[in-house]
PDB file of N, CA and C in Angstrom:
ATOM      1  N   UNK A   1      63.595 115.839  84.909  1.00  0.00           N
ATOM      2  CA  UNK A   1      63.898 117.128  85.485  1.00  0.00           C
ATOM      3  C   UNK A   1      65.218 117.044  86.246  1.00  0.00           C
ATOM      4  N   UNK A   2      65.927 118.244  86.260  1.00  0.00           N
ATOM      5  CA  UNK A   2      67.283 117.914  87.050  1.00  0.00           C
ATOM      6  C   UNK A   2      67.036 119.010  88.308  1.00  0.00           C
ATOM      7  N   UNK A   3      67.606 118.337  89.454  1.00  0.00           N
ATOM      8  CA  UNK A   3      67.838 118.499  90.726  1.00  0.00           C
ATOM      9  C   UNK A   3      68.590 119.624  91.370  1.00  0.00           C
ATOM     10  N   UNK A   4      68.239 120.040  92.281  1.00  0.00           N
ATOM     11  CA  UNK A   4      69.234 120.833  92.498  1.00  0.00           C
ATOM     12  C   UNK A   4      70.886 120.315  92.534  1.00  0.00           C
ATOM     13  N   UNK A   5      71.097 119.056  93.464  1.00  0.00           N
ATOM     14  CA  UNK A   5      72.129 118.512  92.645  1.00  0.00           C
ATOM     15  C   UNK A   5      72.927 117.844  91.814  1.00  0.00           C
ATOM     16  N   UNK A   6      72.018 118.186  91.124  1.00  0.00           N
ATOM     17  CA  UNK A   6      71.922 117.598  89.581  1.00  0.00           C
ATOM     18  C   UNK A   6      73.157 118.024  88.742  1.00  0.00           C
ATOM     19  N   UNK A   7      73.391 117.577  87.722  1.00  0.00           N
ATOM     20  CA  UNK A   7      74.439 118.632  86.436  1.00  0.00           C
ATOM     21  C   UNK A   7      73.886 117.904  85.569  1.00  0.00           C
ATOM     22  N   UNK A   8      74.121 118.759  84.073  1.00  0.00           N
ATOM     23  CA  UNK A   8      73.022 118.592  83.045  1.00  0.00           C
ATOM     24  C   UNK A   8      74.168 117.601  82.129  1.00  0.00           C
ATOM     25  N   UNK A   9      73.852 116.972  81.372  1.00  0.00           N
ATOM     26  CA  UNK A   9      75.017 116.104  80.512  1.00  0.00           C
ATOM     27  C   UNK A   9      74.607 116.945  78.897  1.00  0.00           C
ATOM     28  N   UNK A  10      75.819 116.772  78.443  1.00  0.00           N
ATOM     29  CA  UNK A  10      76.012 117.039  77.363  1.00  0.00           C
ATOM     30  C   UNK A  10      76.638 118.690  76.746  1.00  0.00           C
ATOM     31  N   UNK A  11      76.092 119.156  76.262  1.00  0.00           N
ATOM     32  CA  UNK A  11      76.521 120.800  75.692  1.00  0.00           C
ATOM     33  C   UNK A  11      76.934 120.631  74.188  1.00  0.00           C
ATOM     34  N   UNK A  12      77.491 122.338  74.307  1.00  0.00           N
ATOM     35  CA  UNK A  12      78.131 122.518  72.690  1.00  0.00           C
ATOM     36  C   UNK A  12      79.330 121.804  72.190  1.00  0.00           C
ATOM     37  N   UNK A  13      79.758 121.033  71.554  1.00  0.00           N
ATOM     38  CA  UNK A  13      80.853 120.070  71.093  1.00  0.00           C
ATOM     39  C   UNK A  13      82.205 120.870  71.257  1.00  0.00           C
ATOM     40  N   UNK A  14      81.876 122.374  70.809  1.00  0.00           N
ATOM     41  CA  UNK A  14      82.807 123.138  71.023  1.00  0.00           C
ATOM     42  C   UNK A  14      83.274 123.618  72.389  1.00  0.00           C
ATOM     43  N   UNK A  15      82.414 123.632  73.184  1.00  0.00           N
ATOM     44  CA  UNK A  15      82.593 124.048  74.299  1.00  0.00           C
ATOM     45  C   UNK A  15      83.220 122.631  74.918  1.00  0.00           C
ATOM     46  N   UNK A  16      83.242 121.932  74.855  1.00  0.00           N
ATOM     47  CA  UNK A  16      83.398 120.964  75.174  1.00  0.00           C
ATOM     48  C   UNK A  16      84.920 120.545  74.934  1.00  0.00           C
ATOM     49  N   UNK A  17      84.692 120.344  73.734  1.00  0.00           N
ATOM     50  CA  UNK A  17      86.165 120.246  73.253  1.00  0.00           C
ATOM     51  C   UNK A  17      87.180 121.243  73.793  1.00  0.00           C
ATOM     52  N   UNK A  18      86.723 122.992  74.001  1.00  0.00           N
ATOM     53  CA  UNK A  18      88.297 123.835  74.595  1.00  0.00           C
ATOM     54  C   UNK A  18      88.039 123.357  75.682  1.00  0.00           C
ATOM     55  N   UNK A  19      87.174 122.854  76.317  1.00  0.00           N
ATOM     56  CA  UNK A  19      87.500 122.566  78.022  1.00  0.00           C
ATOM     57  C   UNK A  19      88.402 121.472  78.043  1.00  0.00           C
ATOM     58  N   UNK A  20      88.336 120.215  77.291  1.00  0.00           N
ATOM     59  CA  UNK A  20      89.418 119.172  77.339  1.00  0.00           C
ATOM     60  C   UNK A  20      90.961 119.705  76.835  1.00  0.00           C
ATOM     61  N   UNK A  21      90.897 120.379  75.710  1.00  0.00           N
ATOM     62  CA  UNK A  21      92.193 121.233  75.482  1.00  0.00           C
ATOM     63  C   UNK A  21      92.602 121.926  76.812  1.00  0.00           C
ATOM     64  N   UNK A  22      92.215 122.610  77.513  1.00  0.00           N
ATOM     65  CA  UNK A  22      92.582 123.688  78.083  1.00  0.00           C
ATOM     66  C   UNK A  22      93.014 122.602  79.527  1.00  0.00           C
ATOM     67  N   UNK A  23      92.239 121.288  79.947  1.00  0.00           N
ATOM     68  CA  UNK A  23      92.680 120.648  80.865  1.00  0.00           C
ATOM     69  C   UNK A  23      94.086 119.769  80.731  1.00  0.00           C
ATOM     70  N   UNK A  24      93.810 119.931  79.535  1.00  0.00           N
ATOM     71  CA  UNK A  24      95.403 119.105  79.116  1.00  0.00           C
ATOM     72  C   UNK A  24      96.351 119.664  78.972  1.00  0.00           C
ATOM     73  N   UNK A  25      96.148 121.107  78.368  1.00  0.00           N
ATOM     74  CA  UNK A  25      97.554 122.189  78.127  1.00  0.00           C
ATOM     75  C   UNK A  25      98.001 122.831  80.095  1.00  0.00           C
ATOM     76  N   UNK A  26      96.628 122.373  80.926  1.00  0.00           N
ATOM     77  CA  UNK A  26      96.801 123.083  82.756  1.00  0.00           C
ATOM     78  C   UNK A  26      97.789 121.692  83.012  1.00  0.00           C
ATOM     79  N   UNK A  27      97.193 120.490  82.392  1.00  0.00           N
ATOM     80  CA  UNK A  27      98.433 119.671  83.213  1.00  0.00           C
ATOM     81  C   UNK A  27      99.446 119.310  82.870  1.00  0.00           C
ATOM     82  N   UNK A  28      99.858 119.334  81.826  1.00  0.00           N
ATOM     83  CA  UNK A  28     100.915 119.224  80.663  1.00  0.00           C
ATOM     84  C   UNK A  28     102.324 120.387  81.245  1.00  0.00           C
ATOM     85  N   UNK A  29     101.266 121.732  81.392  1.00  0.00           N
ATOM     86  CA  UNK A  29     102.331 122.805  82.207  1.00  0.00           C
ATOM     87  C   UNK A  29     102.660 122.662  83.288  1.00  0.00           C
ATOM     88  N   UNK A  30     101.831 122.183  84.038  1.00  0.00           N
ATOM     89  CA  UNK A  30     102.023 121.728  85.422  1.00  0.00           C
ATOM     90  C   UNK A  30     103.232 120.529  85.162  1.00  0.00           C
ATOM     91  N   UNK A  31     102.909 119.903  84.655  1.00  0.00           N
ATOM     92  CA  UNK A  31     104.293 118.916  84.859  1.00  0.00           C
ATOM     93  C   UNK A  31     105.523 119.152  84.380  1.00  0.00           C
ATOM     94  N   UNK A  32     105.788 120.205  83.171  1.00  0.00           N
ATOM     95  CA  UNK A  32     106.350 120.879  82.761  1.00  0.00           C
ATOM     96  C   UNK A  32     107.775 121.677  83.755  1.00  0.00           C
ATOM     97  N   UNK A  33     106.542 122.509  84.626  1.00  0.00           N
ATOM     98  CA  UNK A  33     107.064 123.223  85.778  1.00  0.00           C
ATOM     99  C   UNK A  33     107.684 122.302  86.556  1.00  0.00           C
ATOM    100  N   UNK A  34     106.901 120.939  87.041  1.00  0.00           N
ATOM    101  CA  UNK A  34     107.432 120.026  88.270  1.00  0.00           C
ATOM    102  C   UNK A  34     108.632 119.246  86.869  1.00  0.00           C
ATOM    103  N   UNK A  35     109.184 119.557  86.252  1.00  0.00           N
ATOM    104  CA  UNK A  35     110.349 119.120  85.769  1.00  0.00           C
ATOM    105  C   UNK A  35     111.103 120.042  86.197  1.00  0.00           C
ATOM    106  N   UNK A  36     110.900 120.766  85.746  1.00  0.00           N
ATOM    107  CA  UNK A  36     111.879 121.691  86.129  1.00  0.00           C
ATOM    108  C   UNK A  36     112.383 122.110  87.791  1.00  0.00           C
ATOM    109  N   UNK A  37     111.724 121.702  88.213  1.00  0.00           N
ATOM    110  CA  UNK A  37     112.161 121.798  89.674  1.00  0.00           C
ATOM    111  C   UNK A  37     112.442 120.435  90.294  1.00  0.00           C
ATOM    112  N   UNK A  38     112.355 119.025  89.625  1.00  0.00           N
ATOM    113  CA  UNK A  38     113.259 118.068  89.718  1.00  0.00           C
ATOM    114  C   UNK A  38     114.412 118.488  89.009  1.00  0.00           C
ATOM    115  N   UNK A  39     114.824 119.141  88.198  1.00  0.00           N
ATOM    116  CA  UNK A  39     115.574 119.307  87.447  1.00  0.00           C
ATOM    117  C   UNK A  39     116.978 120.182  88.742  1.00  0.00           C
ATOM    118  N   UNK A  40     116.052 121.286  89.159  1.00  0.00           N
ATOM    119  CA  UNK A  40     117.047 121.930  90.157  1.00  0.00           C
ATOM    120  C   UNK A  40     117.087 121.185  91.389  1.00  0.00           C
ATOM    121  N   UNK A  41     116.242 120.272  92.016  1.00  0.00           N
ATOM    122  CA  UNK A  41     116.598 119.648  93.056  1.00  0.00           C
ATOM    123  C   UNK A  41     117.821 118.477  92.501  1.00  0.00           C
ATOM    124  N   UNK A  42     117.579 118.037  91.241  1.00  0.00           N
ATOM    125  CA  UNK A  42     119.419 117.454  91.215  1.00  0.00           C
ATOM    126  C   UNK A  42     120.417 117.902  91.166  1.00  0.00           C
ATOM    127  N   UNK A  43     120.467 119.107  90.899  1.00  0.00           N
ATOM    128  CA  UNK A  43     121.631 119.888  90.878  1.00  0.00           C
ATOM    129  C   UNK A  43     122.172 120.485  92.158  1.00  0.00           C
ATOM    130  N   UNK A  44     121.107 120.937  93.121  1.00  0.00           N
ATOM    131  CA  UNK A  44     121.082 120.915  94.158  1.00  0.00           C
ATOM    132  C   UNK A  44     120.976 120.082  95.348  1.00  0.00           C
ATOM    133  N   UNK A  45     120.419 118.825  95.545  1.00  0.00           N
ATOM    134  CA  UNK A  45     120.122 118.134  96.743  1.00  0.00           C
ATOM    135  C   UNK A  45     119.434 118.997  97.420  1.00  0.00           C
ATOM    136  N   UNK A  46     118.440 119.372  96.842  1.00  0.00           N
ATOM    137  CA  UNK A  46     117.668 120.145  98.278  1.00  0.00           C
ATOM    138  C   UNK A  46     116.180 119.666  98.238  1.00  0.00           C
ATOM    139  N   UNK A  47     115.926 118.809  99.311  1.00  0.00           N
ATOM    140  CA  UNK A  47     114.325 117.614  99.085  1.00  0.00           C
ATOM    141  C   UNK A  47     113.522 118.855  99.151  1.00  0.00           C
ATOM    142  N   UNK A  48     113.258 119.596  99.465  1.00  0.00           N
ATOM    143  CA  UNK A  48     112.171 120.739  99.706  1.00  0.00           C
ATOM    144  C   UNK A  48     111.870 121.416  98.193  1.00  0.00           C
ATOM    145  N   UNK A  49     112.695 121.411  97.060  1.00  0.00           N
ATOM    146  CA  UNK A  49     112.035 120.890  95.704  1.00  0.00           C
ATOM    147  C   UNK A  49     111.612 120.338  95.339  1.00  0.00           C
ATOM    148  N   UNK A  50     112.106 118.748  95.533  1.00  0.00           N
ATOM    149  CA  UNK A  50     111.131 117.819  95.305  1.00  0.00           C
ATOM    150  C   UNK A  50     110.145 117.117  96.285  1.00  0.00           C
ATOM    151  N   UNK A  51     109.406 117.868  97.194  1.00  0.00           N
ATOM    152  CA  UNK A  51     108.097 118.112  97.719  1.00  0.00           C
ATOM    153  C   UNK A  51     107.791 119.135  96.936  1.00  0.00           C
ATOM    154  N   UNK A  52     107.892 120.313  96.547  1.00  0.00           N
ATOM    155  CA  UNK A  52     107.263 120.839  95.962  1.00  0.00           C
ATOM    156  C   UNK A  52     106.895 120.626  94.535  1.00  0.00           C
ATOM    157  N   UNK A  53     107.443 120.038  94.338  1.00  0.00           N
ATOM    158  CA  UNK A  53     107.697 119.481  92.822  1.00  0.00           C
ATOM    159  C   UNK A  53     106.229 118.429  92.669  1.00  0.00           C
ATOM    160  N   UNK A  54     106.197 117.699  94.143  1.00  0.00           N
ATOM    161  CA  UNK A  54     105.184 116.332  93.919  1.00  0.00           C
ATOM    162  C   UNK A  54     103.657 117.420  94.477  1.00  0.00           C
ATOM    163  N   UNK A  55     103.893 118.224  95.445  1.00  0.00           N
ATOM    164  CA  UNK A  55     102.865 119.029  95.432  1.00  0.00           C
ATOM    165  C   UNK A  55     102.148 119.739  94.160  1.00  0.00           C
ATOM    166  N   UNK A  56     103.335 120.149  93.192  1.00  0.00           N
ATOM    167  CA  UNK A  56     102.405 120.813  92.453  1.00  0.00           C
ATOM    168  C   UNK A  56     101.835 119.724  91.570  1.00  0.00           C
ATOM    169  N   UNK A  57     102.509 118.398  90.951  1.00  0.00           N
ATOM    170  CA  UNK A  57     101.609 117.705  90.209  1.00  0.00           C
ATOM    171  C   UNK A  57     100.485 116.969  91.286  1.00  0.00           C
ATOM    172  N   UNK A  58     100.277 117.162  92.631  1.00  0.00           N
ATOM    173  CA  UNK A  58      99.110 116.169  92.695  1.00  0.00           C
ATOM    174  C   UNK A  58      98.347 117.729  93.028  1.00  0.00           C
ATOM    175  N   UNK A  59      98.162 118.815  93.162  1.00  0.00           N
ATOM    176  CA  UNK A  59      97.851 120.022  93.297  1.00  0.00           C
ATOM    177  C   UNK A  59      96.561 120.422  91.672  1.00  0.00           C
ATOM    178  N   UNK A  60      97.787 119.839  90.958  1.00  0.00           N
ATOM    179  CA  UNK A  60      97.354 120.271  89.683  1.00  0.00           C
ATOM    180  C   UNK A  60      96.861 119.091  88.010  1.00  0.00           C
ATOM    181  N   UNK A  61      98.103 118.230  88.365  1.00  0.00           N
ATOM    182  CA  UNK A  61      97.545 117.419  87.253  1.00  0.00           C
ATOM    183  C   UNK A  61      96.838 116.551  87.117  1.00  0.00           C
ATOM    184  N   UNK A  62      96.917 115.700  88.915  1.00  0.00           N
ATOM    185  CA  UNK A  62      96.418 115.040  89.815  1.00  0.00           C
ATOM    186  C   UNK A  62      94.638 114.939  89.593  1.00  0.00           C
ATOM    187  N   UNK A  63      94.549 115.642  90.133  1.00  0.00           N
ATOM    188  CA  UNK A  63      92.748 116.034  89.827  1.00  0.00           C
ATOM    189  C   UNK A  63      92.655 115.769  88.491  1.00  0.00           C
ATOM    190  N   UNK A  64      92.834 116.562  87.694  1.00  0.00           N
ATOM    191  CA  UNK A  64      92.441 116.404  86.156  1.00  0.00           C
ATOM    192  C   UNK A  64      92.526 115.339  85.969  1.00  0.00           C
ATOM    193  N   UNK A  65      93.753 114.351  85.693  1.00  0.00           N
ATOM    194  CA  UNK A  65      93.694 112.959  85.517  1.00  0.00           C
ATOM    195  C   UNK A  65      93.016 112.472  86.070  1.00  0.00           C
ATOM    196  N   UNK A  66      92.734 112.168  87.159  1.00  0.00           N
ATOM    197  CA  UNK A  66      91.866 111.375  87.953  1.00  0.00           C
ATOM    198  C   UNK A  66      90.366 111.395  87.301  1.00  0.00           C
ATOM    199  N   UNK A  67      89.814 112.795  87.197  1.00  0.00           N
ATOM    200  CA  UNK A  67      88.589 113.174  86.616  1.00  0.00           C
ATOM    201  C   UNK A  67      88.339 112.565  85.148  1.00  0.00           C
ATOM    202  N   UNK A  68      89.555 112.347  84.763  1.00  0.00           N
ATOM    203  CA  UNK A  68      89.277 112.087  83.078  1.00  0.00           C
ATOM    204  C   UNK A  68      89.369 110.527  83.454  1.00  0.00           C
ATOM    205  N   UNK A  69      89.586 109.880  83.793  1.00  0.00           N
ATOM    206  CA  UNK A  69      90.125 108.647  83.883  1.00  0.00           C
ATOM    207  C   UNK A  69      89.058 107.852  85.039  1.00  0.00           C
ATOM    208  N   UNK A  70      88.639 108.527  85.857  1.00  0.00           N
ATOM    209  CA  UNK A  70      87.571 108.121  86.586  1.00  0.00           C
ATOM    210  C   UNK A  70      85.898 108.194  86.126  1.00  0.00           C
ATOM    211  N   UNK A  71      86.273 109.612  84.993  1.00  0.00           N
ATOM    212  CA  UNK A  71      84.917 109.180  84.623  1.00  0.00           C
ATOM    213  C   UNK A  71      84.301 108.416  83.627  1.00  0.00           C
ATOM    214  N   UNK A  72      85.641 107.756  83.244  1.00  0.00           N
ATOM    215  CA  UNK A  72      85.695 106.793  82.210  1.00  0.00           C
ATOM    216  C   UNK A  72      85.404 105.862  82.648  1.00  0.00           C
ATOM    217  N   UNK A  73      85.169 105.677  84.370  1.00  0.00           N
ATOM    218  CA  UNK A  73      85.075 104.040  85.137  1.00  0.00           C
ATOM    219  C   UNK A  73      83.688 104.467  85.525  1.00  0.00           C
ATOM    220  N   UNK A  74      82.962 103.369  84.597  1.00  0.00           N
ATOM    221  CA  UNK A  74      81.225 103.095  85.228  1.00  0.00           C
ATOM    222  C   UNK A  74      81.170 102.854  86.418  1.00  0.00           C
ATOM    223  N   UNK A  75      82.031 102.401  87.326  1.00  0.00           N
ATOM    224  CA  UNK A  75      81.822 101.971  88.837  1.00  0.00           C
ATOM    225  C   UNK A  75      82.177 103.167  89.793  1.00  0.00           C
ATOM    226  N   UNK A  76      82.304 104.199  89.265  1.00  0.00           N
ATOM    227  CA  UNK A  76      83.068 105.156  90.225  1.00  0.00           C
ATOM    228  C   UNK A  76      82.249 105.917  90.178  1.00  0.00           C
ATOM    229  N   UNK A  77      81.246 106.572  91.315  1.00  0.00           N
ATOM    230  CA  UNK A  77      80.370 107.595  91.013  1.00  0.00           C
ATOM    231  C   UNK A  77      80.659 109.127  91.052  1.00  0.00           C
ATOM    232  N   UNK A  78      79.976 109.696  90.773  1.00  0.00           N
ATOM    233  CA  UNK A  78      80.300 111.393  90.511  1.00  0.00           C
ATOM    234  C   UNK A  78      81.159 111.800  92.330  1.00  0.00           C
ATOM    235  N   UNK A  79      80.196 111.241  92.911  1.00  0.00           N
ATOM    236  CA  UNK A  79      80.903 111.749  94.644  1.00  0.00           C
ATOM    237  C   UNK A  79      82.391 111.129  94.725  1.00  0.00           C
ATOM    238  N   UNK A  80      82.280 109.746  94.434  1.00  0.00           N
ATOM    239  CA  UNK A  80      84.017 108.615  94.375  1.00  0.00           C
ATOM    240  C   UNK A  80      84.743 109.566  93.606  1.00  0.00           C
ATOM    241  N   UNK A  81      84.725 109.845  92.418  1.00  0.00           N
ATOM    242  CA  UNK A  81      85.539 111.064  91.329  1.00  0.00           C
ATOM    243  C   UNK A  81      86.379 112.456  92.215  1.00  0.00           C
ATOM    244  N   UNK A  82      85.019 113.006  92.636  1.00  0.00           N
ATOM    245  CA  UNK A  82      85.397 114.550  93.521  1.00  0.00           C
ATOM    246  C   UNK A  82      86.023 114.238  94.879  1.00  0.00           C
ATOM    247  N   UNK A  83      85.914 113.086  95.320  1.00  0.00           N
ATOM    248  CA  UNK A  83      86.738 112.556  96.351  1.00  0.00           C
ATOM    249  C   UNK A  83      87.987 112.491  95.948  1.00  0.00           C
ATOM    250  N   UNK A  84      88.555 111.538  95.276  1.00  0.00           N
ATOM    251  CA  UNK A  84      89.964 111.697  95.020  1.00  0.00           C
ATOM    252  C   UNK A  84      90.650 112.663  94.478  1.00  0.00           C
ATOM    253  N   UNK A  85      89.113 113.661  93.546  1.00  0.00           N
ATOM    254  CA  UNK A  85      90.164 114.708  93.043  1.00  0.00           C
ATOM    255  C   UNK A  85      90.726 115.312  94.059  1.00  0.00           C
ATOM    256  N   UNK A  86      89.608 115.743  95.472  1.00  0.00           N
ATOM    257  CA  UNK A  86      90.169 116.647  96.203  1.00  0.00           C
ATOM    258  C   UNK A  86      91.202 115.887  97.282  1.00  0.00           C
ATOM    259  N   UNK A  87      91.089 115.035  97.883  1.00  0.00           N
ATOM    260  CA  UNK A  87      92.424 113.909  98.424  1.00  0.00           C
ATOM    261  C   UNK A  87      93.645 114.547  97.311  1.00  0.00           C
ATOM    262  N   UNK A  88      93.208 115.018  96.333  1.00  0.00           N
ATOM    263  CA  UNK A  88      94.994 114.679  95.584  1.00  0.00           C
ATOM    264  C   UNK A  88      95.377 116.345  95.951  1.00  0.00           C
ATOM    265  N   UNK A  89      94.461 116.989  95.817  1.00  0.00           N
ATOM    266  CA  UNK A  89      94.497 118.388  95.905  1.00  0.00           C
ATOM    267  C   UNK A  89      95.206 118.690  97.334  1.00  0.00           C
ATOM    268  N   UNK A  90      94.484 118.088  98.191  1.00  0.00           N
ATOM    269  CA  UNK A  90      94.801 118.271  99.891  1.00  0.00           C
ATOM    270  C   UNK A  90      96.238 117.757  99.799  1.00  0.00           C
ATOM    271  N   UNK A  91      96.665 116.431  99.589  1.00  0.00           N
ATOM    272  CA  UNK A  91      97.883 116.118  99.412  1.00  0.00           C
ATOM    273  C   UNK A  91      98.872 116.942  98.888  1.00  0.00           C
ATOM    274  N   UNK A  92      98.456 117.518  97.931  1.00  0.00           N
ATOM    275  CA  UNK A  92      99.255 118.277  97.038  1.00  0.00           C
ATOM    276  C   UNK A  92      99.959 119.796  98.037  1.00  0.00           C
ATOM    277  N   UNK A  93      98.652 120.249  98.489  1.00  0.00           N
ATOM    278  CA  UNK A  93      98.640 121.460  99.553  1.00  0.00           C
ATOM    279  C   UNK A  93      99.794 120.892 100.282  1.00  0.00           C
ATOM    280  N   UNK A  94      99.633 119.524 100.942  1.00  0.00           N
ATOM    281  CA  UNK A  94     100.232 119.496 102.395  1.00  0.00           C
ATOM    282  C   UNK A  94     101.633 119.190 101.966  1.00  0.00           C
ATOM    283  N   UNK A  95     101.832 118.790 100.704  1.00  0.00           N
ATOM    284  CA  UNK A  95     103.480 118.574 100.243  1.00  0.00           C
ATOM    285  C   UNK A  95     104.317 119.935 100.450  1.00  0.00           C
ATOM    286  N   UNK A  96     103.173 120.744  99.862  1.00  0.00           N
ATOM    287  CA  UNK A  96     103.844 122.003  99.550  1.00  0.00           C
ATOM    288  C   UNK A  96     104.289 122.733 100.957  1.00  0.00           C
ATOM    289  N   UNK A  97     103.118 122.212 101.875  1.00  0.00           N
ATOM    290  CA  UNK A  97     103.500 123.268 103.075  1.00  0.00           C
ATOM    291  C   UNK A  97     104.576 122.632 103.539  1.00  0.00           C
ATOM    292  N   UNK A  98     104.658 121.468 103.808  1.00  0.00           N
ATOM    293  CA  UNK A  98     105.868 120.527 104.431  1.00  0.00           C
ATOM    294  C   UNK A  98     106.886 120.615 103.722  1.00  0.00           C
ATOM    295  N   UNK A  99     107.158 121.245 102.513  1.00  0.00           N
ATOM    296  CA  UNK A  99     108.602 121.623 101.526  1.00  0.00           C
ATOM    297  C   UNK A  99     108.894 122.677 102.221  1.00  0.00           C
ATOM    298  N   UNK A 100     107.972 124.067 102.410  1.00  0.00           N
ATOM    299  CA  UNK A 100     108.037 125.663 103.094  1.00  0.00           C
ATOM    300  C   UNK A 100     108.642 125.403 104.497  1.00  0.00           C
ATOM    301  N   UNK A 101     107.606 124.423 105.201  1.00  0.00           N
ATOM    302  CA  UNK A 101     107.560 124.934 106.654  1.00  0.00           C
ATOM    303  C   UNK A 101     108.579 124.084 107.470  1.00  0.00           C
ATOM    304  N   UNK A 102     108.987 122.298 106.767  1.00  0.00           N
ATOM    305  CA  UNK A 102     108.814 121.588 107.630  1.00  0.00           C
ATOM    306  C   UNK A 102     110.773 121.015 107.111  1.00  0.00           C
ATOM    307  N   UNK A 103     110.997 120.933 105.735  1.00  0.00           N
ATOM    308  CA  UNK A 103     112.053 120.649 105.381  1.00  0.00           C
ATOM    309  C   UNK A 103     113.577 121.657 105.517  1.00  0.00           C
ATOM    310  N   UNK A 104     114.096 121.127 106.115  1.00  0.00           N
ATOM    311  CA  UNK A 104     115.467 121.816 106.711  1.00  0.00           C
ATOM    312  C   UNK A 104     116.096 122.182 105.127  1.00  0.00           C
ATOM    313  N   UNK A 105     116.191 123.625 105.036  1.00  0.00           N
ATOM    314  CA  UNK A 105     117.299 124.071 103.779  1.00  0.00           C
ATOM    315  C   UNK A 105     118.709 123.650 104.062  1.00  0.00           C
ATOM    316  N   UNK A 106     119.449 123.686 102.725  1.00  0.00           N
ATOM    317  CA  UNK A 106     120.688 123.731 102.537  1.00  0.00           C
ATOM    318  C   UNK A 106     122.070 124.545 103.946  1.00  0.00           C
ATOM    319  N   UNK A 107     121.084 125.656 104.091  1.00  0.00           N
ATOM    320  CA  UNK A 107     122.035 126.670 104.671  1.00  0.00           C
ATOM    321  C   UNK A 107     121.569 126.373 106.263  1.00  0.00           C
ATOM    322  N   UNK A 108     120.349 126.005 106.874  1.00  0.00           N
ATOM    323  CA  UNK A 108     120.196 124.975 107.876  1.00  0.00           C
ATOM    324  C   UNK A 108     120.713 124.114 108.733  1.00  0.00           C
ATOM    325  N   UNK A 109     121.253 123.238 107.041  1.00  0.00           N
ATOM    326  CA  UNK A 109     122.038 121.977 107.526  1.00  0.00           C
ATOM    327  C   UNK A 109     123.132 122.191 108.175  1.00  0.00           C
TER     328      UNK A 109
END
């Protein structure tokens, strides 16, 4: 019998399968995007891109990888997994705010 916090294993192959597609095409874009904004922080020198840049991949691709790759490790339990996803998530947040709030712009300097 499963638990209240339980989760059930297995499902439709299909269902299954667009969820791995769809996690790979979320982080694939995500890094996509954080190119592109390394891309303008070289052209620019302005570090408050690239915090945002590292925010959005640990925000976004961060988790996913971790999840796919952790649950591939027999030693890592379901709680160890959702731990780091969200550590990468929080990190990710706090890059971003510290690019907004905390990094001196160009016109600043």
């Amino acid at each position: 019998m499963i638990g209240p916090l339980q989760t059930a294993v297995g499902g439709d192959p299909a269902v299954v399968m667009a969820t791995i597609i769809l996690l790979v095409v979320t982080a694939v874009s995500s890094l996509a995007v954080a190119w592109l904004i390394v891309q303008g922080y070289r052209q620019n020198r302005d570090s408050a891109r690239l915090f945002l840049a590292i925010g959005l991949v640990l925000l976004t691709a961060g988790p996913i990888v971790s999840q796919l790759v952790l649950t591939n490790a027999t030693a890592v339990s379901s709680l160890g997994r959702a731990a780091v996803a969200n550590t990468s998530k929080l990190c990710g947040l706090a890059a971003m705010v510290y690019a907004i709030y905390v990094v001196p712009r160009r016109a600043d300097r």
